[in-house]
C-alpha atoms as a PDB file:
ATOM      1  CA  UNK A   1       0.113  19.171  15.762  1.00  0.00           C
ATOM      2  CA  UNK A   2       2.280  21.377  13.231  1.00  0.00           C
ATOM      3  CA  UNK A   3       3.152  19.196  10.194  1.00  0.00           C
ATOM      4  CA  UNK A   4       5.735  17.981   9.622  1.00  0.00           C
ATOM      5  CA  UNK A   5       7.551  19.454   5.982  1.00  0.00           C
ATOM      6  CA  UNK A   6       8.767  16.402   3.607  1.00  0.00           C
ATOM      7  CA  UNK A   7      12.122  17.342   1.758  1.00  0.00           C
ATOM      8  CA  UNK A   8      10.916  15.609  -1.833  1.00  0.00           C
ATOM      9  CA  UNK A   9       8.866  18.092  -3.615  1.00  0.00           C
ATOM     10  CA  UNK A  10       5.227  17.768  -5.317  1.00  0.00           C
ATOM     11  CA  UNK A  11       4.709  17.887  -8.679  1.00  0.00           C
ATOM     12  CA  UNK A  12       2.188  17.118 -11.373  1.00  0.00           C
ATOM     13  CA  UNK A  13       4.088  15.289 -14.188  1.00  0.00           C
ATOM     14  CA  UNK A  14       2.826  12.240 -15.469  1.00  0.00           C
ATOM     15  CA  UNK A  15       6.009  11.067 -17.467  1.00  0.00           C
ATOM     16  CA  UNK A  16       7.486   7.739 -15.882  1.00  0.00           C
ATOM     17  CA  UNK A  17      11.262   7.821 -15.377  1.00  0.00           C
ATOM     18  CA  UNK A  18      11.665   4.307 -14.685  1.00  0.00           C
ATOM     19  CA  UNK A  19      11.064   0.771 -16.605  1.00  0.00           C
ATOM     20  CA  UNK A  20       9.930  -2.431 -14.971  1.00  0.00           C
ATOM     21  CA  UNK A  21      10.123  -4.637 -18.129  1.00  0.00           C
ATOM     22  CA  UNK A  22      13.827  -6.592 -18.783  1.00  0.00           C
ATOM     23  CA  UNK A  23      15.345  -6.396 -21.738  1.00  0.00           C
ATOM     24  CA  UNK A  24      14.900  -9.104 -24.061  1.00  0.00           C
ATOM     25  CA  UNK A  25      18.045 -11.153 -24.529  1.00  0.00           C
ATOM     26  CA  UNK A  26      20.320 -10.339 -27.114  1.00  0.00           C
ATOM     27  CA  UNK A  27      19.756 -12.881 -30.154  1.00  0.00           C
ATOM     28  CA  UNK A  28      17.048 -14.824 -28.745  1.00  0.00           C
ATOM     29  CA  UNK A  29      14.712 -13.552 -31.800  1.00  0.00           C
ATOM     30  CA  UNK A  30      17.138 -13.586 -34.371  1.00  0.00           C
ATOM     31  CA  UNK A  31      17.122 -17.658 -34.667  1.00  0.00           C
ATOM     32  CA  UNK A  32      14.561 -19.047 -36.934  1.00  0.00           C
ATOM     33  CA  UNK A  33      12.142 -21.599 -35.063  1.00  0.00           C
ATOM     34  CA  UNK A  34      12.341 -23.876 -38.529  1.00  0.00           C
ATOM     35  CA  UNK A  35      16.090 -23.958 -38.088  1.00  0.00           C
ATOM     36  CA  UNK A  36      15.894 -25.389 -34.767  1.00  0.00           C
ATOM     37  CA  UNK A  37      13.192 -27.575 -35.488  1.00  0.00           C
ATOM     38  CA  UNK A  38      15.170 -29.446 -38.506  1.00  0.00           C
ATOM     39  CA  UNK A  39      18.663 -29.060 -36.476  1.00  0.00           C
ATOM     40  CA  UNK A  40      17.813 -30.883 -32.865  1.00  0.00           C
ATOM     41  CA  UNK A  41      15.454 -33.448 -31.667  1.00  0.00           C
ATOM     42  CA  UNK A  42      11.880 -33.079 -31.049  1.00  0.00           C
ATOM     43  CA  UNK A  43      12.930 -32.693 -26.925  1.00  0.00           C
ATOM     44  CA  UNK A  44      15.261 -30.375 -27.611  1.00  0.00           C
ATOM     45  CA  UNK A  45      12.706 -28.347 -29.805  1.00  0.00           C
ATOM     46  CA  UNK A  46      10.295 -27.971 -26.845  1.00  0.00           C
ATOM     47  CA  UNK A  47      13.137 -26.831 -24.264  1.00  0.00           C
ATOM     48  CA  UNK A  48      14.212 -24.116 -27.336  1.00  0.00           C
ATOM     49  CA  UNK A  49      11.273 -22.400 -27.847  1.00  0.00           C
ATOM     50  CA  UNK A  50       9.856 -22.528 -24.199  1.00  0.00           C
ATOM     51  CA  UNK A  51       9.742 -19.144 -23.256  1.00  0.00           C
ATOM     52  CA  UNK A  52      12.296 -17.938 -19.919  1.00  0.00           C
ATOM     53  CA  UNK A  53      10.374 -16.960 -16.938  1.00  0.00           C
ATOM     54  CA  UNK A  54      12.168 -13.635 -16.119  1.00  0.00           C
ATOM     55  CA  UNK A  55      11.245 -12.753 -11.969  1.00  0.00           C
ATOM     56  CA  UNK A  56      10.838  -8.768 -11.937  1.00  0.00           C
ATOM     57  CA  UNK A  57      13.362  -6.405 -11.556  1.00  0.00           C
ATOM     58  CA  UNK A  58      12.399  -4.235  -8.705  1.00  0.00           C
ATOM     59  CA  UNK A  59      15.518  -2.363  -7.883  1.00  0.00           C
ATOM     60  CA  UNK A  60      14.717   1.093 -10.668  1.00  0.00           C
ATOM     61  CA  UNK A  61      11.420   1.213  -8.383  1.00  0.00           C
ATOM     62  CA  UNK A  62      13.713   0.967  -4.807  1.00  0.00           C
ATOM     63  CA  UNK A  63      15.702   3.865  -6.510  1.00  0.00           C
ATOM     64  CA  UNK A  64      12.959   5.874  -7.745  1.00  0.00           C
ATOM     65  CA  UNK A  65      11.349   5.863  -3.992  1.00  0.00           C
ATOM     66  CA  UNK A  66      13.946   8.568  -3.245  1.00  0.00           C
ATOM     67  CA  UNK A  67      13.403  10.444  -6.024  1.00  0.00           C
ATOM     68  CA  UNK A  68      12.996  13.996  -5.559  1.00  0.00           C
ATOM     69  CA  UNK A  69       9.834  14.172  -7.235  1.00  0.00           C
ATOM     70  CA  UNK A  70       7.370  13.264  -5.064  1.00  0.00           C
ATOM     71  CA  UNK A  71       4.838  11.953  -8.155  1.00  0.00           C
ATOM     72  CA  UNK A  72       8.048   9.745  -9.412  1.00  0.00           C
ATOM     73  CA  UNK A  73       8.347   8.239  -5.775  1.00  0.00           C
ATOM     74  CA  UNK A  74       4.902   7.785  -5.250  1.00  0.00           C
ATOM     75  CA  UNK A  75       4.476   5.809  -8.255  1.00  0.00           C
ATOM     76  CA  UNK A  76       7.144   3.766  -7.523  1.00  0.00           C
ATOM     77  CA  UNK A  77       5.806   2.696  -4.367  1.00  0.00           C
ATOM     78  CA  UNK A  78       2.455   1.922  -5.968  1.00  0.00           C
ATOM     79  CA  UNK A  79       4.215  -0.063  -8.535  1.00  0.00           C
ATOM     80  CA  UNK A  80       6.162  -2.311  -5.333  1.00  0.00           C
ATOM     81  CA  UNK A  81       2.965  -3.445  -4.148  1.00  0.00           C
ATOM     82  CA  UNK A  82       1.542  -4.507  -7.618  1.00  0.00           C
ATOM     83  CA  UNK A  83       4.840  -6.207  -7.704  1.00  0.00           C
ATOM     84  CA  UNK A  84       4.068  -8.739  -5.194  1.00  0.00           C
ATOM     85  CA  UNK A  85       7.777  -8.949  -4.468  1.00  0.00           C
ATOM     86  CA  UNK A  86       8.880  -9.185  -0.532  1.00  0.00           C
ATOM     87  CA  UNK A  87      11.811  -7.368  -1.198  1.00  0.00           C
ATOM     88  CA  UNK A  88       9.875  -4.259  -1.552  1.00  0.00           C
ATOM     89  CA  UNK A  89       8.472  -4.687   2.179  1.00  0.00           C
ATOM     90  CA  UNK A  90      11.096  -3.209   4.232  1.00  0.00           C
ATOM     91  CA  UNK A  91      11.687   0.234   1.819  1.00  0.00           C
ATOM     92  CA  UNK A  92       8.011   0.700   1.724  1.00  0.00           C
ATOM     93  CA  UNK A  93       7.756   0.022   5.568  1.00  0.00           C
ATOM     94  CA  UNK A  94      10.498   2.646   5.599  1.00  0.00           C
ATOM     95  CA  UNK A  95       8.465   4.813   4.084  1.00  0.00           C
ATOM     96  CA  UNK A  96       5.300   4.722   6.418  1.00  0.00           C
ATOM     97  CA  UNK A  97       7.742   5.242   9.348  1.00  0.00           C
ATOM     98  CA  UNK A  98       9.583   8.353   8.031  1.00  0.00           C
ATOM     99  CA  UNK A  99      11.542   8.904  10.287  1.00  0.00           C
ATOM    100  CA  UNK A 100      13.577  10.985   8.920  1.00  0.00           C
ATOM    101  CA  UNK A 101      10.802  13.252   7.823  1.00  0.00           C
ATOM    102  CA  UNK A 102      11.626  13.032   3.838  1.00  0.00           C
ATOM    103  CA  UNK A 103       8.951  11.232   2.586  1.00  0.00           C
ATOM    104  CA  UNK A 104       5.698  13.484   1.125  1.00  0.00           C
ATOM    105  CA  UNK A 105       2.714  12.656   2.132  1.00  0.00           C
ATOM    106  CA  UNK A 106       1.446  11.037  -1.105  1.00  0.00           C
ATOM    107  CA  UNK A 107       4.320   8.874  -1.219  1.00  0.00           C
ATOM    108  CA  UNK A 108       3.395   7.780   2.389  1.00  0.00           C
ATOM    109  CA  UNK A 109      -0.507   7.395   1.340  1.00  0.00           C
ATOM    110  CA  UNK A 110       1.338   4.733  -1.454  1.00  0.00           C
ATOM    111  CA  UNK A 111       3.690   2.742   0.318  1.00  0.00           C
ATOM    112  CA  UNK A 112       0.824   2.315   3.228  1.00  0.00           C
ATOM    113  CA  UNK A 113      -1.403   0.910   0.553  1.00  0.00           C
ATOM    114  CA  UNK A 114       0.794  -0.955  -1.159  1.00  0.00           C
ATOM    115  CA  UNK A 115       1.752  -2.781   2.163  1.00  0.00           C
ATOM    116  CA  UNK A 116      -1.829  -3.528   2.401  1.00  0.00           C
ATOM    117  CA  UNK A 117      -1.713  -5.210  -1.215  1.00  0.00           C
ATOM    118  CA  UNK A 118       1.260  -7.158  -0.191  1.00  0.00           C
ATOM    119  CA  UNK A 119       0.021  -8.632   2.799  1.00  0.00           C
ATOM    120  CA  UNK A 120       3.130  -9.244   4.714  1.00  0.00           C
ATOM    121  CA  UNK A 121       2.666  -9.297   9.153  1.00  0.00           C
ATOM    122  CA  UNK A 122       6.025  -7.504   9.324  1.00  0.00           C
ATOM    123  CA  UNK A 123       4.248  -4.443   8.074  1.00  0.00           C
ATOM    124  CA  UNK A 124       1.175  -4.359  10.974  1.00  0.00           C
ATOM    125  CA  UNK A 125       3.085  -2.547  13.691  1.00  0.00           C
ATOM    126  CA  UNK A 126       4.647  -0.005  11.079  1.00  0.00           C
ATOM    127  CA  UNK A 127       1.012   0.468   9.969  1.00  0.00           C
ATOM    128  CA  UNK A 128      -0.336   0.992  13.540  1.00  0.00           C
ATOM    129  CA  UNK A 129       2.426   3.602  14.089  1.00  0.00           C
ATOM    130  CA  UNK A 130       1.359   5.036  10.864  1.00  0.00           C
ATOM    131  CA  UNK A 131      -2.241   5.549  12.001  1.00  0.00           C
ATOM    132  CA  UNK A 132      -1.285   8.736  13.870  1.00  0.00           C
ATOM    133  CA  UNK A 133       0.372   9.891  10.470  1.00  0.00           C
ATOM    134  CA  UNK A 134      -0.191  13.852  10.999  1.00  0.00           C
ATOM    135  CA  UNK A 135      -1.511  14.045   7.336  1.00  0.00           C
ATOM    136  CA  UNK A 136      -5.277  12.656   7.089  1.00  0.00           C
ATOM    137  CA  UNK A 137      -4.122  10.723   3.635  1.00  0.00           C
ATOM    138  CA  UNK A 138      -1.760   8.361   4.685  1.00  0.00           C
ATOM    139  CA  UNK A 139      -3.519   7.717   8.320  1.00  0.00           C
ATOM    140  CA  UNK A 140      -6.339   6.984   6.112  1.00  0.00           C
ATOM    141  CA  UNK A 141      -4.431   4.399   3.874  1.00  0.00           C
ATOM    142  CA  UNK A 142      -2.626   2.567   7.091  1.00  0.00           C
ATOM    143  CA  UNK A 143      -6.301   1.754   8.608  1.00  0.00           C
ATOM    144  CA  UNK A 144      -7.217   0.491   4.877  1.00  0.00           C
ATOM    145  CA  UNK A 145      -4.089  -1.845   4.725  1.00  0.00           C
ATOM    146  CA  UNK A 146      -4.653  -3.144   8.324  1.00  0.00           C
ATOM    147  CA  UNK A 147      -8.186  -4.103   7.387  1.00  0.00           C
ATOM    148  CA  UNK A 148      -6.459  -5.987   4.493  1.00  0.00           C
ATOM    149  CA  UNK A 149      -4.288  -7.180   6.466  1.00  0.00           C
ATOM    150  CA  UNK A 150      -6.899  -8.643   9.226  1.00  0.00           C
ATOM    151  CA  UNK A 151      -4.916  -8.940  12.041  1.00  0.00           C
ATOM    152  CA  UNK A 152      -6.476  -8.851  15.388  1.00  0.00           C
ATOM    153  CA  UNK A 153      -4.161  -6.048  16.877  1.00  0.00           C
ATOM    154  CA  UNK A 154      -5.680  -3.576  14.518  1.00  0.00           C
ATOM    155  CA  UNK A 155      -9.384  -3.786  16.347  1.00  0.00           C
ATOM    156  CA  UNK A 156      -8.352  -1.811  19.140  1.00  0.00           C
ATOM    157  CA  UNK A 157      -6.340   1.359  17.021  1.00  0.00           C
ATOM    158  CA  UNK A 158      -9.427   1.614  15.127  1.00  0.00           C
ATOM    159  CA  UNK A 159     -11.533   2.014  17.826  1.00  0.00           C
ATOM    160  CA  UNK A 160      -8.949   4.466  19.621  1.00  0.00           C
ATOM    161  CA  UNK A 161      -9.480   6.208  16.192  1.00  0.00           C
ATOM    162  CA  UNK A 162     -13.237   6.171  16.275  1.00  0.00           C
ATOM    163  CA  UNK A 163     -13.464   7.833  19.507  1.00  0.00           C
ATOM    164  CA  UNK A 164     -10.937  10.104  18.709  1.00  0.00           C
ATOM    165  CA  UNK A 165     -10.639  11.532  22.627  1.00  0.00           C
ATOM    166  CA  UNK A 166      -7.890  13.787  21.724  1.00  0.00           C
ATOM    167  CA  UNK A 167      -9.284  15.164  18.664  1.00  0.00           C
ATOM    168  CA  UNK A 168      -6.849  14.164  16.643  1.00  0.00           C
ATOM    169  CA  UNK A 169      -8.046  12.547  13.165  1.00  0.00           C
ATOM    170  CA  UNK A 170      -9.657  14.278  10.984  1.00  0.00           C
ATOM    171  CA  UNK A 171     -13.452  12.901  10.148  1.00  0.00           C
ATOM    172  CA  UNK A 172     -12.261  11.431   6.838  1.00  0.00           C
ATOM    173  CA  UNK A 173      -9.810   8.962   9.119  1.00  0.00           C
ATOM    174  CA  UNK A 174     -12.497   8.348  11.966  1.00  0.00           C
ATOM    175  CA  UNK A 175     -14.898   7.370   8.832  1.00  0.00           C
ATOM    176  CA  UNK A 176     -12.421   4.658   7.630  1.00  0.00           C
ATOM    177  CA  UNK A 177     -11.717   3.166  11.151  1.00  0.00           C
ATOM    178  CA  UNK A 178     -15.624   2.831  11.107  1.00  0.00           C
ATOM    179  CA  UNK A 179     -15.723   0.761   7.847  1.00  0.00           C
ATOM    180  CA  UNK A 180     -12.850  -1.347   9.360  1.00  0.00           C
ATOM    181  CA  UNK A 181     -14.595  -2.131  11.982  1.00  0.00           C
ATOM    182  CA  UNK A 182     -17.177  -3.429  10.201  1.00  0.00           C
ATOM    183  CA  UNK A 183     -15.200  -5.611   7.939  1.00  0.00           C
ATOM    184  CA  UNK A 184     -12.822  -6.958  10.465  1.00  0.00           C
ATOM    185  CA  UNK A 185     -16.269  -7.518  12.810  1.00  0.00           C
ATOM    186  CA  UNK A 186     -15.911  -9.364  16.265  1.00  0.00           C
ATOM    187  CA  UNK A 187     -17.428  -8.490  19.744  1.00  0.00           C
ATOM    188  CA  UNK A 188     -15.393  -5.203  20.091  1.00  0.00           C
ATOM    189  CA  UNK A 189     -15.674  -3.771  17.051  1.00  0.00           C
ATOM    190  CA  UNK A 190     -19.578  -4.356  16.711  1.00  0.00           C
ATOM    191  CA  UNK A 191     -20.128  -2.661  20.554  1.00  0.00           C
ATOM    192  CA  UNK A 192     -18.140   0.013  19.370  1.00  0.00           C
ATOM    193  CA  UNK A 193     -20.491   0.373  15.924  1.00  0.00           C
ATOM    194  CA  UNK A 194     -23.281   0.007  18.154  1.00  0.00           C
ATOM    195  CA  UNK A 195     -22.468   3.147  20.877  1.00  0.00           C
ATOM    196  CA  UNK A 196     -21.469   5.209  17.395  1.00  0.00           C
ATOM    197  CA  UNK A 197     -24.748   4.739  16.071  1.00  0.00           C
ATOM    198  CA  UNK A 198     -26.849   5.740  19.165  1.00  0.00           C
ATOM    199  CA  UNK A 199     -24.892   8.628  19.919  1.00  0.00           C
ATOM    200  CA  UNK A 200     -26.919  11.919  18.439  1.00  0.00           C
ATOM    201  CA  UNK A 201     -23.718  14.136  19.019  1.00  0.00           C
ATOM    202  CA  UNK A 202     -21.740  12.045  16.462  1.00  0.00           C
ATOM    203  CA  UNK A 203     -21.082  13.606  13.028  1.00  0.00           C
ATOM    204  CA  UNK A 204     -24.359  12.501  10.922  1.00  0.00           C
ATOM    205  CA  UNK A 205     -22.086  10.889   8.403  1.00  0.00           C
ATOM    206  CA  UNK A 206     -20.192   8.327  10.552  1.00  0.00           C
ATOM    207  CA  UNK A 207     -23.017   8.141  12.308  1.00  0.00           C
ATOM    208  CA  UNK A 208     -25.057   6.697   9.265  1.00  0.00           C
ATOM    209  CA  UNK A 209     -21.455   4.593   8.321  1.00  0.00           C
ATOM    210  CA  UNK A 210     -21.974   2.764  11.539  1.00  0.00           C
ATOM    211  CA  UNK A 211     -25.986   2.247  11.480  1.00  0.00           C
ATOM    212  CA  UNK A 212     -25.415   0.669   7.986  1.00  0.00           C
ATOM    213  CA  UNK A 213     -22.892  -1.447   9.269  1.00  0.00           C
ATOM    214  CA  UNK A 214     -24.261  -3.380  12.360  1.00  0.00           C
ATOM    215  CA  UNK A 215     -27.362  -3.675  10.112  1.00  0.00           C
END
């Protein structure tokens, strides 16, 4: 299958365009914590000086997702699922989909594994789709986030991915659906282990994944 060519370019910069910390607020520091003890009531004291709980500020890392730096974008998206915010679900689901063929691969690879650190169902049938990702790296990270994710469905795409009938994945992808099989476990996935390990024309290093794993 002819790959498909993402329109934000690669890159190796390091430098990060984009802040995730809010400002402090304007004169909080500049009023002495004697003053306000001396001026107000004990009650009042404790309400002064108890710091604000300020929720994070996600929207420079929705931005910088379509940044046309591909390094900028992808560590954006690994930033949204640190974030633990369920705003950033639906851009980085987005994102796995491309369907508009923008996103680079390693931005894909991110926003697959951040939806794996979020844990959210909506994102189980984007990652399924996102198993056939064309590029091993992000196929790779969707069958690592639907382990995470442990939902039943994802037994059976792993297996379709194991036994690869069309030769489609790459060995690196067939190797993960292997170890998700053995974490997610169940009737299906061990009988699938089972006829990978016993089969001599297998690739010696899945083969030995599998043997390890019904173990």
């Amino acid at each position: 299958m002819p790959r498909k060519i993402s329109k934000n370019t690669k890159s190796f910069t390091t430098e990060k365009h984009f802040t995730t910390v809010p400002p402090k607020a304007a004169g909080v520091a500049a009023k002495p914590v004697v003053a306000a003890v001396t001026a107000i009531p004990a009650p009042a004291v404790v309400a002064e000086t108890k710091p604000a709980t300020t929720p994070l500020d996600i929207k420079p890392l929705l931005a910088a997702l379509h940044d046309l730096d591909a390094d900028i974008a992808c560590e954006a998206a690994t930033a949204l699922g640190k974030s633990g915010s369920a705003d950033a679900v639906e851009p980085l689901i987005a994102i796995v989909k491309n369907s508009n063929h923008y996103f680079h691969s390693v931005v894909r690879s991110a926003a697959a594994m951040s939806l794996g650190q979020l844990k959210d169902r909506r994102a189980v049938e984007p990652l399924l789709e996102a198993v056939h990702d064309p590029i091993a790296d992000p196929s790779t990270e969707a069958i690592r986030a639907l382990v995470a994710l442990a939902d039943p469905r994802a037994i059976n795409a792993l297996v379709e991915v194991v036994r690869n009938s069309n030769n489609f994945f790459a060995n690196s992808v067939r190797r993960a659906a292997v170890l998700g099989l053995a974490k997610l476990g169940g009737e299906t996935a061990i009988a699938e282990l089972k006829k990978v390990a016993s089969d001599a024309a297998e690739d010696s290093v899945i083969r030995e994944e599998a043997t390890a794993a019904i173990k």
